[in-house]
N, C-alpha and C. Protein backbone atom coordinates (compact mmCIF):
# COMPACT_ATOMS: atom_id res chain seq x y z
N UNK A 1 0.82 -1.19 0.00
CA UNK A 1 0.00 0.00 0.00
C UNK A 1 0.87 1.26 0.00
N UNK A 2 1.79 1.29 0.94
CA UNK A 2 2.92 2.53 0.91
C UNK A 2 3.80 2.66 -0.90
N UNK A 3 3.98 1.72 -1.17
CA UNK A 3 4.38 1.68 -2.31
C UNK A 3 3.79 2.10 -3.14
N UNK A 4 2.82 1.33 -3.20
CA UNK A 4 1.45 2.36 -4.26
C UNK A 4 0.97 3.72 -4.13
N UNK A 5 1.26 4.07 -3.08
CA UNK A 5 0.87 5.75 -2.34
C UNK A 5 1.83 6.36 -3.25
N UNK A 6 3.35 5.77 -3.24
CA UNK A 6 4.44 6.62 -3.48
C UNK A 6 4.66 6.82 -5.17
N UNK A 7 4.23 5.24 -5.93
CA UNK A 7 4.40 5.26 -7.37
C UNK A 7 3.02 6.47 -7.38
N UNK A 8 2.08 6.63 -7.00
CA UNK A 8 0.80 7.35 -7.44
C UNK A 8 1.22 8.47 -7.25
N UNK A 9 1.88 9.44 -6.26
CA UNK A 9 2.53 10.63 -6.03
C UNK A 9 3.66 10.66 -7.01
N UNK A 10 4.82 9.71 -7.48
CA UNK A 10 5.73 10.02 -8.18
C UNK A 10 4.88 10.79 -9.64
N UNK A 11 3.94 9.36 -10.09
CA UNK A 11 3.03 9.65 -11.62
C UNK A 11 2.82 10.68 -11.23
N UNK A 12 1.68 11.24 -10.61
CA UNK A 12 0.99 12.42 -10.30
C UNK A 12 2.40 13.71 -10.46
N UNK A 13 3.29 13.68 -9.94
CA UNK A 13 4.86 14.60 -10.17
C UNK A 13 4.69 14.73 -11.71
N UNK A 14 5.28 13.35 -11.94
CA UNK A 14 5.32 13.75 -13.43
C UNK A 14 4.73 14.00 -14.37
N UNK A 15 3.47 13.87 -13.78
CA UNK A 15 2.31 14.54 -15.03
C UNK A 15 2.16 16.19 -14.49
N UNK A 16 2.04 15.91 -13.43
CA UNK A 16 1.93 17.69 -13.62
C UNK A 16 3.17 18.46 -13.86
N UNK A 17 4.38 18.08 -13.62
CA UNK A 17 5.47 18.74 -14.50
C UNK A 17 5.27 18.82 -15.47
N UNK A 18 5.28 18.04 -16.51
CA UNK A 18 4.98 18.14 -18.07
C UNK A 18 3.41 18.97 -18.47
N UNK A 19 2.85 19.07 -17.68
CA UNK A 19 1.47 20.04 -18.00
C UNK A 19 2.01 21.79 -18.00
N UNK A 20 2.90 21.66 -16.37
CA UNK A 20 3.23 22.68 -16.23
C UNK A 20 4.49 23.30 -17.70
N UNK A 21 5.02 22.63 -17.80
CA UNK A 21 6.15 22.77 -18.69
C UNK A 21 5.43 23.21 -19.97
N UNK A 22 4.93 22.31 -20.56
CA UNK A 22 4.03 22.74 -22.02
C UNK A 22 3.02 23.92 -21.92
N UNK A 23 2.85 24.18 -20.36
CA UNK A 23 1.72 25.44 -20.40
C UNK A 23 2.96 26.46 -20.41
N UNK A 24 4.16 26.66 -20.07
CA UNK A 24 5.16 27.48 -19.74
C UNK A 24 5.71 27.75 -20.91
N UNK A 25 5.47 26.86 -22.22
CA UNK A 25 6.47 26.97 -23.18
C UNK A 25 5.22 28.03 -24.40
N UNK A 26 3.91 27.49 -24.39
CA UNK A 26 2.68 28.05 -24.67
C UNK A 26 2.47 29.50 -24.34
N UNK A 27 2.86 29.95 -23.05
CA UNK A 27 3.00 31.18 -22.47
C UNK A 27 4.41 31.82 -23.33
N UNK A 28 4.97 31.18 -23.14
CA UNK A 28 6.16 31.75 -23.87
C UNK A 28 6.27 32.23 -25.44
N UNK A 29 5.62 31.19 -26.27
CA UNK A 29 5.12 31.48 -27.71
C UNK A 29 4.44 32.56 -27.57
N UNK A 30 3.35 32.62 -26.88
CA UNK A 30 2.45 33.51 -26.93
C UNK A 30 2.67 35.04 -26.25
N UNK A 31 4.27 35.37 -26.17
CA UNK A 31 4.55 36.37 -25.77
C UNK A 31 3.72 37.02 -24.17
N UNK A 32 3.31 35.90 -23.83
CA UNK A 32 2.47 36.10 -22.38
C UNK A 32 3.55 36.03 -21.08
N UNK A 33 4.68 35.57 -21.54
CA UNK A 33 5.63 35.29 -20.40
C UNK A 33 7.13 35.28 -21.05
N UNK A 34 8.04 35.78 -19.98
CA UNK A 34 9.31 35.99 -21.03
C UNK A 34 9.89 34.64 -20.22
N UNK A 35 10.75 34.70 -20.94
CA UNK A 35 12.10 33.46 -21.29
C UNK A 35 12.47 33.32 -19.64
N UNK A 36 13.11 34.51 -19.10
CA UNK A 36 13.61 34.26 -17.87
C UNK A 36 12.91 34.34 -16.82
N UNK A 37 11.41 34.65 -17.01
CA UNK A 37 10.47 34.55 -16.03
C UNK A 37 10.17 33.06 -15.85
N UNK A 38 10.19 32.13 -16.83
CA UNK A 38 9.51 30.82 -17.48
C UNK A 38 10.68 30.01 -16.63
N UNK A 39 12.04 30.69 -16.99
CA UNK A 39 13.54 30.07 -16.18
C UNK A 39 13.30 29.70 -14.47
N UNK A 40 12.81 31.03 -13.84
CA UNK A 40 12.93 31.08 -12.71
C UNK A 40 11.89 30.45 -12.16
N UNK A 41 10.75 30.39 -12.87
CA UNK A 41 9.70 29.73 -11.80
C UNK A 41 9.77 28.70 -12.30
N UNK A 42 10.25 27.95 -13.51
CA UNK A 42 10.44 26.30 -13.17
C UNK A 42 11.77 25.96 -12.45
N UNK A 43 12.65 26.86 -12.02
CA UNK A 43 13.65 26.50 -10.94
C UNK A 43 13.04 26.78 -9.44
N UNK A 44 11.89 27.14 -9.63
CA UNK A 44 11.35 27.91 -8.44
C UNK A 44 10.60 26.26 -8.04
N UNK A 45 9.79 26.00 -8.88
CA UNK A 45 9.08 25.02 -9.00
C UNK A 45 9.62 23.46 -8.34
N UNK A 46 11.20 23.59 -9.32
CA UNK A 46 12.13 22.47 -8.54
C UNK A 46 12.81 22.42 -7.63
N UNK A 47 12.55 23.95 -6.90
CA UNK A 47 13.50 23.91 -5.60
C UNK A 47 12.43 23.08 -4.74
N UNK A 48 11.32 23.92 -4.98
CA UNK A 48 10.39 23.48 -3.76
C UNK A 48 10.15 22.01 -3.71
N UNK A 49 10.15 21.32 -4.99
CA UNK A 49 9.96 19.52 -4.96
C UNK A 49 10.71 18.83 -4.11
N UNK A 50 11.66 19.56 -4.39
CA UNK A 50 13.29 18.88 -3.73
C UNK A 50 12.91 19.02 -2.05
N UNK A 51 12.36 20.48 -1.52
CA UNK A 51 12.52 20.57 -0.57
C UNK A 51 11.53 19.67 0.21
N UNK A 52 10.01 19.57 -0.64
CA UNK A 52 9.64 19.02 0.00
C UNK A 52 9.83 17.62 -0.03
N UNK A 53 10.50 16.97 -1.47
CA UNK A 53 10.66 15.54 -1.14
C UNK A 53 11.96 15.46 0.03
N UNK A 54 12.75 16.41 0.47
CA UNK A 54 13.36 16.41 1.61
C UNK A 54 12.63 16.23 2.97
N UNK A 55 11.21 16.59 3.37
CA UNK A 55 10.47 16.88 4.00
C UNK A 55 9.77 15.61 4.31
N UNK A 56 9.42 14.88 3.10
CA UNK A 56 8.15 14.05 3.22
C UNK A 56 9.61 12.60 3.90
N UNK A 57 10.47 12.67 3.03
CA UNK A 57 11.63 12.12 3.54
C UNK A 57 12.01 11.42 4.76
N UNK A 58 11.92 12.82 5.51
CA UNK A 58 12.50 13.40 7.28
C UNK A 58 11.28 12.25 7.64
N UNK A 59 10.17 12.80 7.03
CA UNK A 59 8.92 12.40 7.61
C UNK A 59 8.06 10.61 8.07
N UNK A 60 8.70 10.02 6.46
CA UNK A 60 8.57 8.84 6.67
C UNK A 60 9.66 8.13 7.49
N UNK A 61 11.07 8.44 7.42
CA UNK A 61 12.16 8.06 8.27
C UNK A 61 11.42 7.98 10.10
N UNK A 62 11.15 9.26 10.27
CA UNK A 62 10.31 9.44 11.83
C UNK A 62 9.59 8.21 12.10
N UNK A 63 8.56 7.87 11.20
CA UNK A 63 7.65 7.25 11.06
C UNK A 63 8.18 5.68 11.27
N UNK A 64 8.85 5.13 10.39
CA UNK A 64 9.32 3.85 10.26
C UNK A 64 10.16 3.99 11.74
N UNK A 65 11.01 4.69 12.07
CA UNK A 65 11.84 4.98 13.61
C UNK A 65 10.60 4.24 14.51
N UNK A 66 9.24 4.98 14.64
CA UNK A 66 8.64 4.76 15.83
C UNK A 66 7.67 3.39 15.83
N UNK A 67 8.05 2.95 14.70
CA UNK A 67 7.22 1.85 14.14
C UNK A 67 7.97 0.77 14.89
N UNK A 68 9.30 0.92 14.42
CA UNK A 68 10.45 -0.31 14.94
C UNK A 68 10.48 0.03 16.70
N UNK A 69 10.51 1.03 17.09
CA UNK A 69 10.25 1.26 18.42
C UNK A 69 9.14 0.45 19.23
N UNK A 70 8.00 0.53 18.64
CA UNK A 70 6.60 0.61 19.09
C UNK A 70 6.72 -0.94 19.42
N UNK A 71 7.86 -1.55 17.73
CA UNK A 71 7.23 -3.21 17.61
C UNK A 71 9.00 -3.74 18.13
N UNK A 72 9.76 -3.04 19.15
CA UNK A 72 10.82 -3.62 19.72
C UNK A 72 12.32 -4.34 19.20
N UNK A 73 12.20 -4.16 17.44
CA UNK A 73 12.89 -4.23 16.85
C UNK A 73 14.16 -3.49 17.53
N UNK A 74 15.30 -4.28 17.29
CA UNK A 74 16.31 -3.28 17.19
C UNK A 74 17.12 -2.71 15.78
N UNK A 75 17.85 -1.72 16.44
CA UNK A 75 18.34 -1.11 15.04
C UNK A 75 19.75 -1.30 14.63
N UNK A 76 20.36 -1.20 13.66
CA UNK A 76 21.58 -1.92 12.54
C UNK A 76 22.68 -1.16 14.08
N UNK A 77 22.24 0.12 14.40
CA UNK A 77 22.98 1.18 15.60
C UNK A 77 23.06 0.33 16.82
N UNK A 78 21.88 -0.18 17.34
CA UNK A 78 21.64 -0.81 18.70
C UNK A 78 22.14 -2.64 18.33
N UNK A 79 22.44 -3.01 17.27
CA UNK A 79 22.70 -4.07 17.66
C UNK A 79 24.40 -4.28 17.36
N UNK A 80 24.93 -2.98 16.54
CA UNK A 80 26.30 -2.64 16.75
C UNK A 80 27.01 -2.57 18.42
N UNK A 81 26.22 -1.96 18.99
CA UNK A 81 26.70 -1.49 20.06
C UNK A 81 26.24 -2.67 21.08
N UNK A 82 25.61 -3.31 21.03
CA UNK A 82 25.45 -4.87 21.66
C UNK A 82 27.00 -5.87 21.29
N UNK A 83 27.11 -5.58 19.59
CA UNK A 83 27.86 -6.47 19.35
C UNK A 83 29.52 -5.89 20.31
N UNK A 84 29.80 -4.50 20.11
CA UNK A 84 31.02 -4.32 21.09
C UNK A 84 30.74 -4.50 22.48
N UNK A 85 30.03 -4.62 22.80
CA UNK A 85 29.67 -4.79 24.68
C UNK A 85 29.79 -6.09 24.66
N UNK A 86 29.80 -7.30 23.46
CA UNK A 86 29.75 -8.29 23.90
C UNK A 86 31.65 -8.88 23.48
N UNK A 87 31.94 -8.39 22.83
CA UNK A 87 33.35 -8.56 22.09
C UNK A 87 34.51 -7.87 23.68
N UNK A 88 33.66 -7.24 24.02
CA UNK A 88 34.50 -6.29 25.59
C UNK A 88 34.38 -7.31 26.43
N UNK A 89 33.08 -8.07 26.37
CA UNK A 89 32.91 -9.14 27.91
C UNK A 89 34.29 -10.53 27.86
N UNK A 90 33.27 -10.72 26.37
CA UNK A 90 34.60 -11.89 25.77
C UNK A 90 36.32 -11.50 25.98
N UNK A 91 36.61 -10.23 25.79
CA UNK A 91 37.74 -9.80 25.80
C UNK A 91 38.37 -10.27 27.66
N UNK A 92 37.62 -9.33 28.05
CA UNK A 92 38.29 -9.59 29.62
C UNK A 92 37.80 -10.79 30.17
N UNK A 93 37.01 -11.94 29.41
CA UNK A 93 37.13 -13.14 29.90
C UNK A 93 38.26 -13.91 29.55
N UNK A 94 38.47 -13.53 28.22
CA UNK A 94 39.52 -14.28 28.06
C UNK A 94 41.12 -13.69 28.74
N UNK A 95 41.10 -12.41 29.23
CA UNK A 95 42.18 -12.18 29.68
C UNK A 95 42.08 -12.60 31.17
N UNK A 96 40.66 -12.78 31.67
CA UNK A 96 40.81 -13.49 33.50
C UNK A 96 41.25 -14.88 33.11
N UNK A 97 40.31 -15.80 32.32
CA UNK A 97 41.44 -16.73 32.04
C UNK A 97 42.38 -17.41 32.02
N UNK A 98 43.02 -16.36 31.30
CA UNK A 98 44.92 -16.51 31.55
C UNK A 98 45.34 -15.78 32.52
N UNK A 99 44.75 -15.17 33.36
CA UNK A 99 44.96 -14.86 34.54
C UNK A 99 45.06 -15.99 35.20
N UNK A 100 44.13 -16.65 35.11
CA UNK A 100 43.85 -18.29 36.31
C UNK A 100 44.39 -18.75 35.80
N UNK A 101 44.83 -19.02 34.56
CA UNK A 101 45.61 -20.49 34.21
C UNK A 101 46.91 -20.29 34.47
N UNK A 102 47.67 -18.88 34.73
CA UNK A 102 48.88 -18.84 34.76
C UNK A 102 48.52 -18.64 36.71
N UNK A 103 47.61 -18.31 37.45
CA UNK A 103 47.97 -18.54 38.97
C UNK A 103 48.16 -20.34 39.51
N UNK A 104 46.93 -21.08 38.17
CA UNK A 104 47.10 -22.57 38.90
C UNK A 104 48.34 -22.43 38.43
N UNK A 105 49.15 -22.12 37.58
CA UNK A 105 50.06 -23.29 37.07
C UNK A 105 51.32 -22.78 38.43
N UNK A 106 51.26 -21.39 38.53
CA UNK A 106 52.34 -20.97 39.91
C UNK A 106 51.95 -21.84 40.82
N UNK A 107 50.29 -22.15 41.49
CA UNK A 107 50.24 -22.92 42.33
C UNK A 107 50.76 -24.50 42.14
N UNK A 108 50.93 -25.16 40.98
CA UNK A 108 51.38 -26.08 40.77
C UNK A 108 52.75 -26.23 41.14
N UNK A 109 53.41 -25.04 40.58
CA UNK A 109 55.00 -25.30 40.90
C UNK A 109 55.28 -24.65 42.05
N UNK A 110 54.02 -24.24 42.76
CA UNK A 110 54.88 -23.96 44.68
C UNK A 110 54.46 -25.19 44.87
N UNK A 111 53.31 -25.96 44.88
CA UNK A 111 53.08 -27.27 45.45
C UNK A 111 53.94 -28.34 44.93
N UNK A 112 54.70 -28.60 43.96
CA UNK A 112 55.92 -29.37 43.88
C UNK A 112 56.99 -29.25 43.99
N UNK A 113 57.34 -27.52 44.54
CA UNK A 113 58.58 -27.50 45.16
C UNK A 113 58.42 -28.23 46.53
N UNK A 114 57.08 -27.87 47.46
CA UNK A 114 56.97 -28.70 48.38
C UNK A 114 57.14 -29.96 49.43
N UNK A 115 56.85 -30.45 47.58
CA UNK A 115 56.76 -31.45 47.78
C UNK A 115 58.41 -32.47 48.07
């Protein structure tokens, strides 16, 4: 359904660009609009697309964020930072470890000097 929302808004873009464009070029023949007026408001036209497909953007990003929130997912971020907290545990296990294996082995060789 989101998909279809978005191909129907893209079509819908591009048909009314090209309406707008051929009415702009019509204006222009018809000495109703000059050249650099026709320039600026179809740059005018494409700033604002941009800005708002910047907008609608921000917007669905938010959206999908609180979605994965809502449904407890974690994120590519939160399961990075799991993965070093767990690479840190492993780390200083393996260095207690060889901590213990090198105290038995001292205790080994005081208990057979002992002996």
């Amino acid at each position: 359904m989101l998909q279809e929302l978005i191909y129907t808004g893209l079509g819908a873009s591009v048909i009314i660009r090209k309406k707008i464009a051929k009415e702009v070029k019509s204006l222009q023949k018809n000495k109703k609009l000059k050249k650099k007026d026709a320039k600026l408001f179809l740059e005018s036209l494409e700033k604002k697309g941009k800005n708002e497909d910047k907008r609608i953007k921000k917007h669905f990003k938010k959206l999908i964020r609180e979605t994965i929130d809502d449904l407890g997912l974690v994120s590519k971020k939160d399961l990075k930072k799991l993965e070093k907290k767990i690479k840190n545990v492993e780390d200083k296990d393996k260095v207690n470890q060889e901590n213990v294996y090198d105290e038995i082995k001292e205790e080994k060789i005081d208990i057979e000097e002992i002996k």
